[in-house]
Protein backbone atom coordinates (compact mmCIF):
# COMPACT_ATOMS: atom_id res chain seq x y z
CA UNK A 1 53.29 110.36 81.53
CA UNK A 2 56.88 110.19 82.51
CA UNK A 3 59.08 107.22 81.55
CA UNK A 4 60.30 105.61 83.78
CA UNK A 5 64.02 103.59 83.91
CA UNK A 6 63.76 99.91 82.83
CA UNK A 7 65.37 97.95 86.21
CA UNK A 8 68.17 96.47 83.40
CA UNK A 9 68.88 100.37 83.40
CA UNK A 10 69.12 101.58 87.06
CA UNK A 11 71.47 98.07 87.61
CA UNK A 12 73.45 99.06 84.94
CA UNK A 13 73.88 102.78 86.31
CA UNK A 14 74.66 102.24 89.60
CA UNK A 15 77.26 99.23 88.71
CA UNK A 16 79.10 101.98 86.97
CA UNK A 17 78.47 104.66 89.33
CA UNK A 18 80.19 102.06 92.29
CA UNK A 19 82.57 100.85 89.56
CA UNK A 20 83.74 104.69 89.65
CA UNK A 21 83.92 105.28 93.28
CA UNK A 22 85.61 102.18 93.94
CA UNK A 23 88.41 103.22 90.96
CA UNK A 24 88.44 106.71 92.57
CA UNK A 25 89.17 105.40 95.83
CA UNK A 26 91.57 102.95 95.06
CA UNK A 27 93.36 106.29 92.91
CA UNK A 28 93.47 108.09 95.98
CA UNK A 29 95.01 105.37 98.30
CA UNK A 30 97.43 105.06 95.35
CA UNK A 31 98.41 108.47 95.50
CA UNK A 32 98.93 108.94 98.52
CA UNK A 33 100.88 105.85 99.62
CA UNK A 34 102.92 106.94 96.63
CA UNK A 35 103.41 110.17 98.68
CA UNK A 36 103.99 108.32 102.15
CA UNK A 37 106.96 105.90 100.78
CA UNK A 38 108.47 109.27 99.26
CA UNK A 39 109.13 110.72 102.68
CA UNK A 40 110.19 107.28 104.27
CA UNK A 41 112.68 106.50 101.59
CA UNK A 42 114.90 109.76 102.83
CA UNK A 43 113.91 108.96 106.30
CA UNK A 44 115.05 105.84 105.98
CA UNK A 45 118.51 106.85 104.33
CA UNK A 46 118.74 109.34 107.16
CA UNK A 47 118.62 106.14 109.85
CA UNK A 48 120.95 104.04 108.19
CA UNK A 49 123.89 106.84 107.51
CA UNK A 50 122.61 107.95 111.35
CA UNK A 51 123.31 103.82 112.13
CA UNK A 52 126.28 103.64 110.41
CA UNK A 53 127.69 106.92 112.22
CA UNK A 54 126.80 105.48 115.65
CA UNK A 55 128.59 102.35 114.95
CA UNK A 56 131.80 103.91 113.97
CA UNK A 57 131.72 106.34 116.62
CA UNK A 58 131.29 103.16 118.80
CA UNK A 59 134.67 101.70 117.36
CA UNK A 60 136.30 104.90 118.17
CA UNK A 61 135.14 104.61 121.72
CA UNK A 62 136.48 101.43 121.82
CA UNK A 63 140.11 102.37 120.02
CA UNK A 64 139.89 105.26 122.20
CA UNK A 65 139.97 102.75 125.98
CA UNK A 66 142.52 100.53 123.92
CA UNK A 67 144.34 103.22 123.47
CA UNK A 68 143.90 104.61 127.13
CA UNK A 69 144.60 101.21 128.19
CA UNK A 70 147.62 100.75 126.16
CA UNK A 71 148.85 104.45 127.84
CA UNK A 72 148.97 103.26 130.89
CA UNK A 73 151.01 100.24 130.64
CA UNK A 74 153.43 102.02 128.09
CA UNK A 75 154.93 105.32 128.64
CA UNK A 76 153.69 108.23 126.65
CA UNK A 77 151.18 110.75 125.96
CA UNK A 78 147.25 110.41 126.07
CA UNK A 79 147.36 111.73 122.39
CA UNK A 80 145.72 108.41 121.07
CA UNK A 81 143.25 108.16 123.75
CA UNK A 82 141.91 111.99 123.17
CA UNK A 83 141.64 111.87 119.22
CA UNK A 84 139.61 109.08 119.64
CA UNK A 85 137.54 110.27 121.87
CA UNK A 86 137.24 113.67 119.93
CA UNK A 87 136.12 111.29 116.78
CA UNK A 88 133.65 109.15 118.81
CA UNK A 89 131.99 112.28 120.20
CA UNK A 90 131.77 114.15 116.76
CA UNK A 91 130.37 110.74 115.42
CA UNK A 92 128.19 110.22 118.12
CA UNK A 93 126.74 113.52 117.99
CA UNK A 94 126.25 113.31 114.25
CA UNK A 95 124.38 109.88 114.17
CA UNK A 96 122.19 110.88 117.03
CA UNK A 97 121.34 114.03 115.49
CA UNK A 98 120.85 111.91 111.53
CA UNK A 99 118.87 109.42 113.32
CA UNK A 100 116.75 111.76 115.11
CA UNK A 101 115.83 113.57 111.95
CA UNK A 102 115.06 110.16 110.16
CA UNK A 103 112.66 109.27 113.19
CA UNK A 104 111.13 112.56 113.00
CA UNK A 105 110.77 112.53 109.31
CA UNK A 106 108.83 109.48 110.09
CA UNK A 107 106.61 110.04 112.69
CA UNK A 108 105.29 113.21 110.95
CA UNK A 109 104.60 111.12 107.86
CA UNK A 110 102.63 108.52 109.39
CA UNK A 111 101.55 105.35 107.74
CA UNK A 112 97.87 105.53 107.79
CA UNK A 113 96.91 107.14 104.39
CA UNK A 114 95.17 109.50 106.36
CA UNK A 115 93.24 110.94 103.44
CA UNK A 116 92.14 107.97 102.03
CA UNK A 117 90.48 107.01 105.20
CA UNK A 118 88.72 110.74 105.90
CA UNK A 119 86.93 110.18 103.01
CA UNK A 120 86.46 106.63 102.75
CA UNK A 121 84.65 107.69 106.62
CA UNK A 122 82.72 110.47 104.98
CA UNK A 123 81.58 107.97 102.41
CA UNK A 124 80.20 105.44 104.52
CA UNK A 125 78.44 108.20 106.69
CA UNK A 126 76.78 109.71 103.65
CA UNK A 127 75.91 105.85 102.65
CA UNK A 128 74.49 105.77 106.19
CA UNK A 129 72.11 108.64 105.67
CA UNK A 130 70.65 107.56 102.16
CA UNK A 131 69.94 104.13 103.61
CA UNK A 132 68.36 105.64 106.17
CA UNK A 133 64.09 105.44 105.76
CA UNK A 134 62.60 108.96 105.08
């Protein structure tokens, strides 16, 4: 005759058993947030050098139609007017290009822990199935 589980048992096995899958779970989401904030702390930093290059390349626009300005009411050459501009279009170029990468950067990483939620999906489907009546 087999023996069969006393019901103290079974409750007792599957309160570990979810106790596990819930730690498991919880692991995984860890892990990979960890991973997500890794790749949006240098996108991030990538942003706000690309911010701080626009706005300085915006001041040298400005110093550069001062300094246009200021050429045309005084006599003398446009030499103010064109380093400026030079600046303000390396600068520009620069941030746009930092802040594109930064945005990129982030977009590919996403902040849905995509994993997490695959298998937390494949998980409830399986659950699905077993509570399903043979």
């Amino acid at each position: 005759m087999p023996s069969e589980k006393s019901m103290a048992s079974v409750i007792a096995e599957t309160k570990e058993e979810i106790k596990t899958f819930v730690q498991t779970r919880a692991q995984l989401l860890h892990a990979e947030t960890k991973e997500k904030l890794k790749a949006w702390k240098l996108s991030i930093i990538l942003i706000a050098v690309g911010t701080l290059l626009l706005i300085t390349s915006w001041f040298a626009f400005v110093f550069a139609i001062v300094a246009l300005l200021h050429s045309w009411f005084v006599a003398g050459s446009y030499a103010w007017c064109f380093g400026g501009l030079i600046v303000g279009g390396l600068l520009l170029i620069c941030g746009l290009a930092l802040g594109r990468a930064g945005y990129q950067r982030i977009r590919g990483a996403g902040m849905a822990p995509t994993r997490t939620l695959r298998i937390l999906k494949r998980d409830s489907e399986w659950i699905q199935k077993q509570s399903r009546p043979a």
